[in-house]
PDB file of N, CA and C in Angstrom:
ATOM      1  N   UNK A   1      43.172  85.075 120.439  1.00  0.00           N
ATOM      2  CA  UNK A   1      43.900  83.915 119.951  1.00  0.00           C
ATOM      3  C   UNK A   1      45.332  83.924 120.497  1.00  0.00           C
ATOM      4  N   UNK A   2      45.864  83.014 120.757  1.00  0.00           N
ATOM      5  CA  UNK A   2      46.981  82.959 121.681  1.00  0.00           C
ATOM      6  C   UNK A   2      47.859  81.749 120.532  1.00  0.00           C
ATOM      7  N   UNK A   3      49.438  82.055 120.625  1.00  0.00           N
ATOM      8  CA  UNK A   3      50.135  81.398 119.840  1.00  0.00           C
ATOM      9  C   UNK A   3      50.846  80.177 121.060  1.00  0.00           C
ATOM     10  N   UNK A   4      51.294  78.913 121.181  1.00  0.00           N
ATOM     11  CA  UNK A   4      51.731  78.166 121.823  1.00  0.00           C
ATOM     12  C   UNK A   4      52.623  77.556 121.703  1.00  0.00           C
ATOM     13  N   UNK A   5      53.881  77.761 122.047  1.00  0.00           N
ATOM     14  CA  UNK A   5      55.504  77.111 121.473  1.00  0.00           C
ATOM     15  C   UNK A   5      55.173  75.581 122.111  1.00  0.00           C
ATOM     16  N   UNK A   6      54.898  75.229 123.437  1.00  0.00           N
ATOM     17  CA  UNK A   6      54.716  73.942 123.554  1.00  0.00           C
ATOM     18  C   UNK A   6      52.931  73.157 123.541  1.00  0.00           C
ATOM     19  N   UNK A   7      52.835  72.887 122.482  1.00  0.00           N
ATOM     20  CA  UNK A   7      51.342  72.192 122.856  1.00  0.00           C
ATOM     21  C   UNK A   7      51.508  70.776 122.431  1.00  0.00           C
ATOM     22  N   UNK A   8      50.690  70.047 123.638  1.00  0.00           N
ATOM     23  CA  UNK A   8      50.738  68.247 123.425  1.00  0.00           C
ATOM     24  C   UNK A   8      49.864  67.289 122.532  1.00  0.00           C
ATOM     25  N   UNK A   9      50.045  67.034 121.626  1.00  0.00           N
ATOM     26  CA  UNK A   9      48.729  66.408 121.069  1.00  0.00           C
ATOM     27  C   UNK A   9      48.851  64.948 121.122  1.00  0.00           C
ATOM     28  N   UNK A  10      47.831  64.083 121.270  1.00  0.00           N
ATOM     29  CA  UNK A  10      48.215  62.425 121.061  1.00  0.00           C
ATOM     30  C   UNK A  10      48.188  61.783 119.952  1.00  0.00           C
ATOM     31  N   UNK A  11      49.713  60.693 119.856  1.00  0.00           N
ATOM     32  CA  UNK A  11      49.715  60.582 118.410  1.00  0.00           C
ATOM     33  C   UNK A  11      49.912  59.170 118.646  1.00  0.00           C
ATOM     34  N   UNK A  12      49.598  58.346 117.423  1.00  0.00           N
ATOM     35  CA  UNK A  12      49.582  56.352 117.668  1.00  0.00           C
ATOM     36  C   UNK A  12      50.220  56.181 117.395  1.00  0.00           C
ATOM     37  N   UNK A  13      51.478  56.598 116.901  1.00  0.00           N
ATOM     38  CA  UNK A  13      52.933  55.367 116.570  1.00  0.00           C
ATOM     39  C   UNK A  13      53.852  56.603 117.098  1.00  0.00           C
ATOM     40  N   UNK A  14      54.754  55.779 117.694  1.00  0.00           N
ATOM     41  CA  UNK A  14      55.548  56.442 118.191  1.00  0.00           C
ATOM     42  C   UNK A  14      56.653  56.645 116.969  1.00  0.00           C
ATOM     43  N   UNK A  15      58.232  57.069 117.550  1.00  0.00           N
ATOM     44  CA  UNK A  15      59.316  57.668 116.105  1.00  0.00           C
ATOM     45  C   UNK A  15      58.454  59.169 115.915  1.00  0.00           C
ATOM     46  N   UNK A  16      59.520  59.253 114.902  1.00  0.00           N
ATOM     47  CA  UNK A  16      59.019  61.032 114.501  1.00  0.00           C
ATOM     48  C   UNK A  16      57.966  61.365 113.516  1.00  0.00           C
ATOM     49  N   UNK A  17      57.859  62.230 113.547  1.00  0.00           N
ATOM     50  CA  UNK A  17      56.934  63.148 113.078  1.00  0.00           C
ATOM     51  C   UNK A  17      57.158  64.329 112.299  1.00  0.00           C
ATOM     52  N   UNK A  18      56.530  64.677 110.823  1.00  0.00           N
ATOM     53  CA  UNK A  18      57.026  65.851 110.119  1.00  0.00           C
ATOM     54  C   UNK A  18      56.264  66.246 109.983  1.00  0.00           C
ATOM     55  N   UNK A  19      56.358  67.457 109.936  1.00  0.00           N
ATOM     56  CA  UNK A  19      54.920  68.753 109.838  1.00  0.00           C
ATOM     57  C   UNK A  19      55.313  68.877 107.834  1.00  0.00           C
ATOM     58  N   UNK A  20      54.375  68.489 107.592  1.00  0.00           N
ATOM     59  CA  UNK A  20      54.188  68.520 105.991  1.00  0.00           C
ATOM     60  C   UNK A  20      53.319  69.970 105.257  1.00  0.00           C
ATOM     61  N   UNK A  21      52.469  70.917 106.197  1.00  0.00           N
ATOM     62  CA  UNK A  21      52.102  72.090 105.955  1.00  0.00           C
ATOM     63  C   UNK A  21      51.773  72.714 107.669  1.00  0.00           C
ATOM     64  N   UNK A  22      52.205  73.760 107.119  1.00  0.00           N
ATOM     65  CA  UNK A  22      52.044  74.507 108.696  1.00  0.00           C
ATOM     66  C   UNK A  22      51.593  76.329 107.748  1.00  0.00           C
ATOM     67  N   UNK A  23      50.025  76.576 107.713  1.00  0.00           N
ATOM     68  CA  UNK A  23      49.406  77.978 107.263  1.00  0.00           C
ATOM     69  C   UNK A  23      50.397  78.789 107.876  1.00  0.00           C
ATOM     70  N   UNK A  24      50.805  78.526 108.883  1.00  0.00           N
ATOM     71  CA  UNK A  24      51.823  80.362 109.401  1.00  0.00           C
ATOM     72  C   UNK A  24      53.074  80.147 108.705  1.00  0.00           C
ATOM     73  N   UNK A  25      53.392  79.327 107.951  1.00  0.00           N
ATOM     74  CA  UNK A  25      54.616  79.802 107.153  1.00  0.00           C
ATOM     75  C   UNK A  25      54.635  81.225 106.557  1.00  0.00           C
ATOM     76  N   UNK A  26      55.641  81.557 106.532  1.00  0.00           N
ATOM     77  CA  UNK A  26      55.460  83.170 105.991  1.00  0.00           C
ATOM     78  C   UNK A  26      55.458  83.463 104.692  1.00  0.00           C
ATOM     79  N   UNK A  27      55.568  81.936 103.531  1.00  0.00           N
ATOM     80  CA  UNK A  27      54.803  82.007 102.472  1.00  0.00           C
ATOM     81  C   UNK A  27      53.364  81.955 102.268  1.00  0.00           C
ATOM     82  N   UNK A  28      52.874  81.986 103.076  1.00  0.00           N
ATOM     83  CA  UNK A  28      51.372  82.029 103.479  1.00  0.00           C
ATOM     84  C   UNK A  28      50.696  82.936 103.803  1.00  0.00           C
ATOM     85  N   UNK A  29      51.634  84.122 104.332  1.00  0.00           N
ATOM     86  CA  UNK A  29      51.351  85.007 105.116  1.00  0.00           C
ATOM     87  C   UNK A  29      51.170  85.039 106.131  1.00  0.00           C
ATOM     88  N   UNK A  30      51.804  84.019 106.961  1.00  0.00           N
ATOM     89  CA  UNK A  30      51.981  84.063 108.240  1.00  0.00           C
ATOM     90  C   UNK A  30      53.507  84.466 108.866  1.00  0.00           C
ATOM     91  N   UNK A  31      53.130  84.016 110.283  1.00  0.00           N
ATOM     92  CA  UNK A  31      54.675  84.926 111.314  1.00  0.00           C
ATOM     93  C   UNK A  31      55.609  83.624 110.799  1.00  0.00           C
ATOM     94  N   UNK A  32      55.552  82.603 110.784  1.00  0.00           N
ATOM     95  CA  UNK A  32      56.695  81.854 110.785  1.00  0.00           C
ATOM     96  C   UNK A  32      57.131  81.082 111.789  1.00  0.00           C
ATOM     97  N   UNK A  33      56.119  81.054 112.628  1.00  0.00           N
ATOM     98  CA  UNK A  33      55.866  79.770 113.750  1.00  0.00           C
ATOM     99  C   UNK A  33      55.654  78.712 113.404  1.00  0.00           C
ATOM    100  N   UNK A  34      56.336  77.667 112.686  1.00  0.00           N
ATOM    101  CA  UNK A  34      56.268  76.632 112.507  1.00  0.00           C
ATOM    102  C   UNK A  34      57.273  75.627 113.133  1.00  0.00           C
ATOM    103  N   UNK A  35      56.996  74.082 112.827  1.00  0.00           N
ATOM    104  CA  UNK A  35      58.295  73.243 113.399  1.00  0.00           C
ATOM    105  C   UNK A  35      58.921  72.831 112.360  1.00  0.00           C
ATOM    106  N   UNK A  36      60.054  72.894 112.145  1.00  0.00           N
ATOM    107  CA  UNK A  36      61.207  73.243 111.429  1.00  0.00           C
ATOM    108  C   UNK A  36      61.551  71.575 111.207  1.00  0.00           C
ATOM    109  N   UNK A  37      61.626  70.670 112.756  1.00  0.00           N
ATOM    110  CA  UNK A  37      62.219  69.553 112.685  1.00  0.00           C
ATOM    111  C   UNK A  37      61.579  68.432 113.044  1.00  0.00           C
ATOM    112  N   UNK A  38      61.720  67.622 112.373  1.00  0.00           N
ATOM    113  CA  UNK A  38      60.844  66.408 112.670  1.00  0.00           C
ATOM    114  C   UNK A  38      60.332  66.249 114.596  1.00  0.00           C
ATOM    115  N   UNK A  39      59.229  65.594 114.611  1.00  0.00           N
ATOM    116  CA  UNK A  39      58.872  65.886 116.324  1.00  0.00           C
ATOM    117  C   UNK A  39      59.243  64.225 116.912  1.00  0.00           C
ATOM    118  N   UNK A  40      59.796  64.033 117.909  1.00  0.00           N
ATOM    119  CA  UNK A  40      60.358  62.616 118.406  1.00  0.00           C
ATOM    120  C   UNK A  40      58.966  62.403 119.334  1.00  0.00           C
ATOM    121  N   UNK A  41      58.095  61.618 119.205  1.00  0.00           N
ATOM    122  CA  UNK A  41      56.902  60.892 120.110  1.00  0.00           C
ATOM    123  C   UNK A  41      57.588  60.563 121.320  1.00  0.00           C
ATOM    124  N   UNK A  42      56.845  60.674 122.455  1.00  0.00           N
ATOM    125  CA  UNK A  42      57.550  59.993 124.058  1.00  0.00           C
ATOM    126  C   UNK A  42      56.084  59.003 124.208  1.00  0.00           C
ATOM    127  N   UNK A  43      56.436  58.052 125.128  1.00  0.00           N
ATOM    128  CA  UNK A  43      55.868  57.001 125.637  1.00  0.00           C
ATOM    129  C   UNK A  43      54.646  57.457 126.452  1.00  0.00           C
ATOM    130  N   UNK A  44      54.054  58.459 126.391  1.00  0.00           N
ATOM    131  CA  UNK A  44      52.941  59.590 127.519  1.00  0.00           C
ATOM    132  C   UNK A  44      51.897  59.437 127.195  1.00  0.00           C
ATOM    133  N   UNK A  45      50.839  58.744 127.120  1.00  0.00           N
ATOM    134  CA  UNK A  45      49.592  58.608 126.498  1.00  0.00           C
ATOM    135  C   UNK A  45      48.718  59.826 126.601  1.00  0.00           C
ATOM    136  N   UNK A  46      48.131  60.397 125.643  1.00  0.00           N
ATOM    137  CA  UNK A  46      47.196  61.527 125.829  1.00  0.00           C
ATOM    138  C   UNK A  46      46.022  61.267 124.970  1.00  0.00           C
ATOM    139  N   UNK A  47      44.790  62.065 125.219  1.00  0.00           N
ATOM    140  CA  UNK A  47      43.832  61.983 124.300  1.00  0.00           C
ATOM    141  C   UNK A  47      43.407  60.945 123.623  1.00  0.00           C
ATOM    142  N   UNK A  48      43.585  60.129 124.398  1.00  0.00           N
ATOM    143  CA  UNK A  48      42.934  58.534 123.699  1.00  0.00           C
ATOM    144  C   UNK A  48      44.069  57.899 122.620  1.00  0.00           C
ATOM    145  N   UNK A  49      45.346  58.341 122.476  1.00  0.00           N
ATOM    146  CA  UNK A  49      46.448  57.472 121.976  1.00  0.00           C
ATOM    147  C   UNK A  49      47.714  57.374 122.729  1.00  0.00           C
ATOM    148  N   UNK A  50      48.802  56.749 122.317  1.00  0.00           N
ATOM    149  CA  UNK A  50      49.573  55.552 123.245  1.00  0.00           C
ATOM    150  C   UNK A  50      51.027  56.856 123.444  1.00  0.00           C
ATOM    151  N   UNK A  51      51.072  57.773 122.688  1.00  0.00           N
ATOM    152  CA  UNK A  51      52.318  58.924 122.332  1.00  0.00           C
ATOM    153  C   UNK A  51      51.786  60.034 122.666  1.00  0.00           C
ATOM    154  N   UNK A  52      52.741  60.964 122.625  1.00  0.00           N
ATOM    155  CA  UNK A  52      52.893  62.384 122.456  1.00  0.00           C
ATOM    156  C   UNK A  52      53.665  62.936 122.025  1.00  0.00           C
ATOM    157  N   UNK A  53      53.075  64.218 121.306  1.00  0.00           N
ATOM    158  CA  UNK A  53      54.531  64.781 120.387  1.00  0.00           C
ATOM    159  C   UNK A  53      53.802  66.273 121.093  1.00  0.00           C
ATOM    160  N   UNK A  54      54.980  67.457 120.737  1.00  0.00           N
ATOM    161  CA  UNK A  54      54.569  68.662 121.648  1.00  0.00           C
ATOM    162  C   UNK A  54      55.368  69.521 120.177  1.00  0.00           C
ATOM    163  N   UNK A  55      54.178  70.144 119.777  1.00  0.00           N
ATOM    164  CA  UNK A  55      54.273  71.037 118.677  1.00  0.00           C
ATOM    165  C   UNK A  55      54.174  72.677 118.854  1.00  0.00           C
ATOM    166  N   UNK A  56      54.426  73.433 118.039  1.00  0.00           N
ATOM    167  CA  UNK A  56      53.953  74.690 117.776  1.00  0.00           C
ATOM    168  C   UNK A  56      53.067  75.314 117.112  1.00  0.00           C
ATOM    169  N   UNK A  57      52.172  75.872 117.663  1.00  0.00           N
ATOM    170  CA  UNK A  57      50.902  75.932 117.512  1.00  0.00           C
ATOM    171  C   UNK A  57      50.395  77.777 117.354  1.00  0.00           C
ATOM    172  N   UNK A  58      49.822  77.896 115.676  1.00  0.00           N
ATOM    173  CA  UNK A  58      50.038  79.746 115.731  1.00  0.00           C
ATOM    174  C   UNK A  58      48.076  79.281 116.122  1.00  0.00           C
ATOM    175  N   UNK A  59      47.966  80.687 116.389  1.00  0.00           N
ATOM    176  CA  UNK A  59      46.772  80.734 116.563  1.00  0.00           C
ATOM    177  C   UNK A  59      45.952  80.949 114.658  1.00  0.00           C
ATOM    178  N   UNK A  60      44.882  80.216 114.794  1.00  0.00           N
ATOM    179  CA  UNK A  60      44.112  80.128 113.425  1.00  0.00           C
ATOM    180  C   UNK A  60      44.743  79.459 112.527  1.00  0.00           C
ATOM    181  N   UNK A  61      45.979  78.739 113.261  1.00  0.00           N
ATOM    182  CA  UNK A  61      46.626  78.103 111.897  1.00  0.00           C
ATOM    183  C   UNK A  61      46.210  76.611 111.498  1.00  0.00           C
ATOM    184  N   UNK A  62      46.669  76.123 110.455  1.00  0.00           N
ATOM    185  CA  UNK A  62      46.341  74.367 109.926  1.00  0.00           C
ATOM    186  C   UNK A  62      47.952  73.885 110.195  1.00  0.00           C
ATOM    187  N   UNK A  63      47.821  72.921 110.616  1.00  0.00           N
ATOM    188  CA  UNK A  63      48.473  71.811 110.882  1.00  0.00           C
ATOM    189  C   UNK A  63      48.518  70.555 110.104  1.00  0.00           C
ATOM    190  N   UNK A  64      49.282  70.084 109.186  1.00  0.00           N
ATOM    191  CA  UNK A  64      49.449  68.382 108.888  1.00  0.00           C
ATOM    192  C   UNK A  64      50.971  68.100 109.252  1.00  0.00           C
ATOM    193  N   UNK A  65      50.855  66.860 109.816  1.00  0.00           N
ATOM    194  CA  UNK A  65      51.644  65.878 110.092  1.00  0.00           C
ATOM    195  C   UNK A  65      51.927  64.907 109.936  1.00  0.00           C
ATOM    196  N   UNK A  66      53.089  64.005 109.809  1.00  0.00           N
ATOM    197  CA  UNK A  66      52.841  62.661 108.958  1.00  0.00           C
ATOM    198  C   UNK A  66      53.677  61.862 109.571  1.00  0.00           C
ATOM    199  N   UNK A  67      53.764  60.287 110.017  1.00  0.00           N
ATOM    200  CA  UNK A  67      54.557  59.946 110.767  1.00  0.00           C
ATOM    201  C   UNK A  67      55.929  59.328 109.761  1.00  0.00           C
ATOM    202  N   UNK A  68      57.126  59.606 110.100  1.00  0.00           N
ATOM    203  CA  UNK A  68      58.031  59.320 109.207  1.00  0.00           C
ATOM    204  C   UNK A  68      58.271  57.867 109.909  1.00  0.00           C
ATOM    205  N   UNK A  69      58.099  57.321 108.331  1.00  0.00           N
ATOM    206  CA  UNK A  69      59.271  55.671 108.595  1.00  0.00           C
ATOM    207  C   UNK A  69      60.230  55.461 108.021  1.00  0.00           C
ATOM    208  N   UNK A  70      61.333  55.391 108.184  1.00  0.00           N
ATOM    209  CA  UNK A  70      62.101  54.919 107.116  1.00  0.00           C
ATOM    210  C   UNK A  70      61.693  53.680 106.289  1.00  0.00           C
ATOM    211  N   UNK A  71      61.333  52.760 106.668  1.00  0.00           N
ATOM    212  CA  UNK A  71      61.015  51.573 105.787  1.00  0.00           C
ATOM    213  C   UNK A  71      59.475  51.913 104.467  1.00  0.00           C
ATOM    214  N   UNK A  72      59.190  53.160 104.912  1.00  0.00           N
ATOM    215  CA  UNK A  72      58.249  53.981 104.558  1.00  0.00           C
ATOM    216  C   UNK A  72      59.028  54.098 103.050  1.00  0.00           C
ATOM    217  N   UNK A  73      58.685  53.768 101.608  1.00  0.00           N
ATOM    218  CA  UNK A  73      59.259  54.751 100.509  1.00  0.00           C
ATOM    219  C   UNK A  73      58.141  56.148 100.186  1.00  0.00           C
ATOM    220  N   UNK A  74      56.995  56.591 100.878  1.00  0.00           N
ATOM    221  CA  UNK A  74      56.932  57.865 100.801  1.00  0.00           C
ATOM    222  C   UNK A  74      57.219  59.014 101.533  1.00  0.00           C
ATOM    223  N   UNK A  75      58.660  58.161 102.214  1.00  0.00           N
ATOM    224  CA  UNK A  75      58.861  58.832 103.470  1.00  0.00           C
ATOM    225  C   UNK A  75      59.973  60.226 102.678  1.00  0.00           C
ATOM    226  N   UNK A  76      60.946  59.682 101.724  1.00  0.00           N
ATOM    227  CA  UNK A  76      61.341  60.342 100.819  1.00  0.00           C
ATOM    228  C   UNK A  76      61.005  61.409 100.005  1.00  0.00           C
ATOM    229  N   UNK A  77      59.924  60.789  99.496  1.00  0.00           N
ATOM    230  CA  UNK A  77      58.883  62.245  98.456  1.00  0.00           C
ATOM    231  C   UNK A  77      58.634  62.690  99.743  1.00  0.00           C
ATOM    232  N   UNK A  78      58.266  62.514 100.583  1.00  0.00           N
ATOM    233  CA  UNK A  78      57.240  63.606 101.352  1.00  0.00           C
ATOM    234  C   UNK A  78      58.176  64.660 101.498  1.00  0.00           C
ATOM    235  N   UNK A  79      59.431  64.087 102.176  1.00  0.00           N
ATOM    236  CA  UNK A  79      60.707  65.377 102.351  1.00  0.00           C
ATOM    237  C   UNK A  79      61.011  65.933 101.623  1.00  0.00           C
ATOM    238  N   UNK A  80      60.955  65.642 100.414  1.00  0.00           N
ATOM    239  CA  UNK A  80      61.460  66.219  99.120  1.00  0.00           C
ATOM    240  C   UNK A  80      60.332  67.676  98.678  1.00  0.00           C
ATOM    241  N   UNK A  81      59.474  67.227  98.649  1.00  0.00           N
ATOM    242  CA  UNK A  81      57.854  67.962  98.395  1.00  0.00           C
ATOM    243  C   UNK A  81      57.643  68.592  99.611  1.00  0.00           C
ATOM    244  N   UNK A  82      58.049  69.024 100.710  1.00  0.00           N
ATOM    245  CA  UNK A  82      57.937  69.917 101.109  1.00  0.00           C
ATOM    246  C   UNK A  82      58.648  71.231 101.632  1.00  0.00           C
ATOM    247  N   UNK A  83      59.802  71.193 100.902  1.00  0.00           N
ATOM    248  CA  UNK A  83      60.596  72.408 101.254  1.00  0.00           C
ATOM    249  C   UNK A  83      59.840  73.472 100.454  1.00  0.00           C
ATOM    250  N   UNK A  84      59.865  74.948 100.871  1.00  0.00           N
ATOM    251  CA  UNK A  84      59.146  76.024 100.264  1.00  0.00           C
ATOM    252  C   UNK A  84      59.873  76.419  98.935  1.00  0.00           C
ATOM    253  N   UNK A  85      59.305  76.648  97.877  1.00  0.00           N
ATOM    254  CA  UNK A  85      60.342  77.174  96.900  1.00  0.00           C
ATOM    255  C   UNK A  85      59.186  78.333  96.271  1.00  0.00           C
ATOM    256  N   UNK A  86      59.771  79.636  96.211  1.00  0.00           N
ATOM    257  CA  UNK A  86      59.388  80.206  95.460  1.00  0.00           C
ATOM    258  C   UNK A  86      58.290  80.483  93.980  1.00  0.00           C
ATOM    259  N   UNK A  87      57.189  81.092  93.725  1.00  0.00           N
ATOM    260  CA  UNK A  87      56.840  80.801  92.967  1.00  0.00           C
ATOM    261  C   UNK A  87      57.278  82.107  92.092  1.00  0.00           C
ATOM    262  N   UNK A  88      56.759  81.140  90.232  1.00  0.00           N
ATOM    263  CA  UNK A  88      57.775  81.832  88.860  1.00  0.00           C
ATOM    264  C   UNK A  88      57.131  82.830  88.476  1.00  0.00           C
ATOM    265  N   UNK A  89      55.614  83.468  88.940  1.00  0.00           N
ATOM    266  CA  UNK A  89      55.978  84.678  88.016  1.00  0.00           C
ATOM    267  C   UNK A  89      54.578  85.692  88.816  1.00  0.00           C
ATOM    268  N   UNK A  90      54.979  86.843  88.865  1.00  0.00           N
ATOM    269  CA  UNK A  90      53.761  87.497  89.612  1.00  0.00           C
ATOM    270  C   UNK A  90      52.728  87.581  89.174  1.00  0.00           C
ATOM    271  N   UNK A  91      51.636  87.726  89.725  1.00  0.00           N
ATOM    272  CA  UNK A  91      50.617  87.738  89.323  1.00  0.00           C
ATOM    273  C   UNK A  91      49.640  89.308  89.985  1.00  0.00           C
ATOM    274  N   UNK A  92      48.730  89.914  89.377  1.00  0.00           N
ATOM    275  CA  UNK A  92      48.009  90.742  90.106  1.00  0.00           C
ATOM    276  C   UNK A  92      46.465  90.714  89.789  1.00  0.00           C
ATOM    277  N   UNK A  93      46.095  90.598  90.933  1.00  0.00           N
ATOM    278  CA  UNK A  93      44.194  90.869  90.423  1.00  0.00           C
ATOM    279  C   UNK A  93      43.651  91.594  90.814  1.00  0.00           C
ATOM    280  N   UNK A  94      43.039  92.791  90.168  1.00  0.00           N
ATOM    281  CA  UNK A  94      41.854  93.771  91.229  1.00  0.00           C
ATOM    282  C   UNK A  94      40.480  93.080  91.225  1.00  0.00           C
ATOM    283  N   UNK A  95      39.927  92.562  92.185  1.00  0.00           N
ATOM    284  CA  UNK A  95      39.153  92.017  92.556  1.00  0.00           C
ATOM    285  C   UNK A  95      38.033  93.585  92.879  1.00  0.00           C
ATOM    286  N   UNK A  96      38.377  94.514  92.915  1.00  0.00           N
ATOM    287  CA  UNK A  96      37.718  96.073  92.772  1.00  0.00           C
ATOM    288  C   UNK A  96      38.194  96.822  93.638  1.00  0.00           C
ATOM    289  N   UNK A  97      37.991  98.430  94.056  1.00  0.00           N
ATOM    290  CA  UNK A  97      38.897  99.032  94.090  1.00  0.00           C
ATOM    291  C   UNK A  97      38.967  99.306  95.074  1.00  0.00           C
ATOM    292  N   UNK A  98      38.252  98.173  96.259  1.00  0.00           N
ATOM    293  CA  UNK A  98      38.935  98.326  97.851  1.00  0.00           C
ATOM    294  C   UNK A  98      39.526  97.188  97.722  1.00  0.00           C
ATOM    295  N   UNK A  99      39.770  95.819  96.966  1.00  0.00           N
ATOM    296  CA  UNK A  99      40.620  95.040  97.211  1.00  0.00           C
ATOM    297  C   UNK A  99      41.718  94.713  96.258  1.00  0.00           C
ATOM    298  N   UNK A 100      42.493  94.304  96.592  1.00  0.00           N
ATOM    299  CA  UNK A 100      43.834  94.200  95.481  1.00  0.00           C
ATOM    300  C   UNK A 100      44.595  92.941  96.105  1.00  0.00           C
ATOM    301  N   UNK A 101      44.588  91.833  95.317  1.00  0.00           N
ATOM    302  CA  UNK A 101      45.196  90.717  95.782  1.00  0.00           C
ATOM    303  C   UNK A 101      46.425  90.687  94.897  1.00  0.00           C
ATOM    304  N   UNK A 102      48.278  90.596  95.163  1.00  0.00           N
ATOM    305  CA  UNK A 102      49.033  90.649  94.825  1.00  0.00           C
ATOM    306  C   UNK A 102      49.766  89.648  95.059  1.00  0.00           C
ATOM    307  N   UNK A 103      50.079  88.483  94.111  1.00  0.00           N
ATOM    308  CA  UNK A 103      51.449  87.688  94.705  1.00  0.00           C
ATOM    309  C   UNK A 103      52.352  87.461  93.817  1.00  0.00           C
ATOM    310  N   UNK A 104      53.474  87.415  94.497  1.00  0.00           N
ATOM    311  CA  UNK A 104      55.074  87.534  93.906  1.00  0.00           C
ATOM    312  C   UNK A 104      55.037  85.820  93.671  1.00  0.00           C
ATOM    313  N   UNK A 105      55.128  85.471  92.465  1.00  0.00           N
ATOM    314  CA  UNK A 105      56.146  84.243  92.395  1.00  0.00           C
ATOM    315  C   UNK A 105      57.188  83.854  91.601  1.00  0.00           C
ATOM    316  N   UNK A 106      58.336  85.199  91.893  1.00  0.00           N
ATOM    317  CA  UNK A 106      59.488  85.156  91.622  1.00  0.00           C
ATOM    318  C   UNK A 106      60.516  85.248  92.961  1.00  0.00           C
ATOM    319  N   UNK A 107      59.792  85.677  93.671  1.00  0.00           N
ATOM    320  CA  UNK A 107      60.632  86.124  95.368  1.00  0.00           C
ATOM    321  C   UNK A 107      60.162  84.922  96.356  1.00  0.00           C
ATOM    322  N   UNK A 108      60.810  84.565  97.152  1.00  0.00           N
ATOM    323  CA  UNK A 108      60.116  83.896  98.417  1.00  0.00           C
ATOM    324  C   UNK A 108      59.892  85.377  99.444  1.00  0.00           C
ATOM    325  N   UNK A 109      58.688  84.497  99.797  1.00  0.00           N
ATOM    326  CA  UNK A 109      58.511  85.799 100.808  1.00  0.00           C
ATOM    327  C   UNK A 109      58.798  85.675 102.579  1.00  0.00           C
ATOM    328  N   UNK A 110      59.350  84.844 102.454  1.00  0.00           N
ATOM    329  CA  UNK A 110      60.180  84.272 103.996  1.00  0.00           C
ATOM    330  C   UNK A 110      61.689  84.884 104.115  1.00  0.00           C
TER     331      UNK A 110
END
């Protein structure tokens, strides 16, 4: 599996683009290869649509994206609802005694 700082995907409306979940966040347990900033579409047609946006791409990871409008009012919540925040209280489960699933949700783990 190979990780990819520039990969092209084709997207139908041009303007930007926000990555609304990206699995390699390192609240996830991932490295932390994600895109940080909204993605600006260019005029390049690929893959059967009229744009392109060029993302970062971990290997095995999920991707959503959402096209921002301003004239959009869920363009707001969406930004709002996705910054990472910490979760309130730990939790532990022995699932048996080769596995042990542990998560902190008092710490961020980024």
């Amino acid at each position: 599996p190979n990780f990819y700082s520039y990969y092209d995907i084709g997207v139908p409306f041009d303007g930007e683009w926000a990555e609304i979940f990206n699995s390699d966040k390192a609240i996830y347990g991932g490295l932390n290869q994600f895109n940080g900033i909204p993605l600006k579409a260019t005029n390049n047609p690929l893959q059967g649509q009229p744009f392109r946006i060029t993302i970062r791409l971990a290997p095995f990871g999920a991707l959503f994206l959402t096209h921002v409008d301003a004239n959009n009012r869920d363009t707001k919540e969406i930004k709002e609802n996705t910054t990472a925040k910490p979760a309130e209280e730990t939790v532990e489960v022995n699932l048996n005694k080769d596995v042990k699933i542990i998560t902190n949700k008092n710490r961020s783990m980024s």
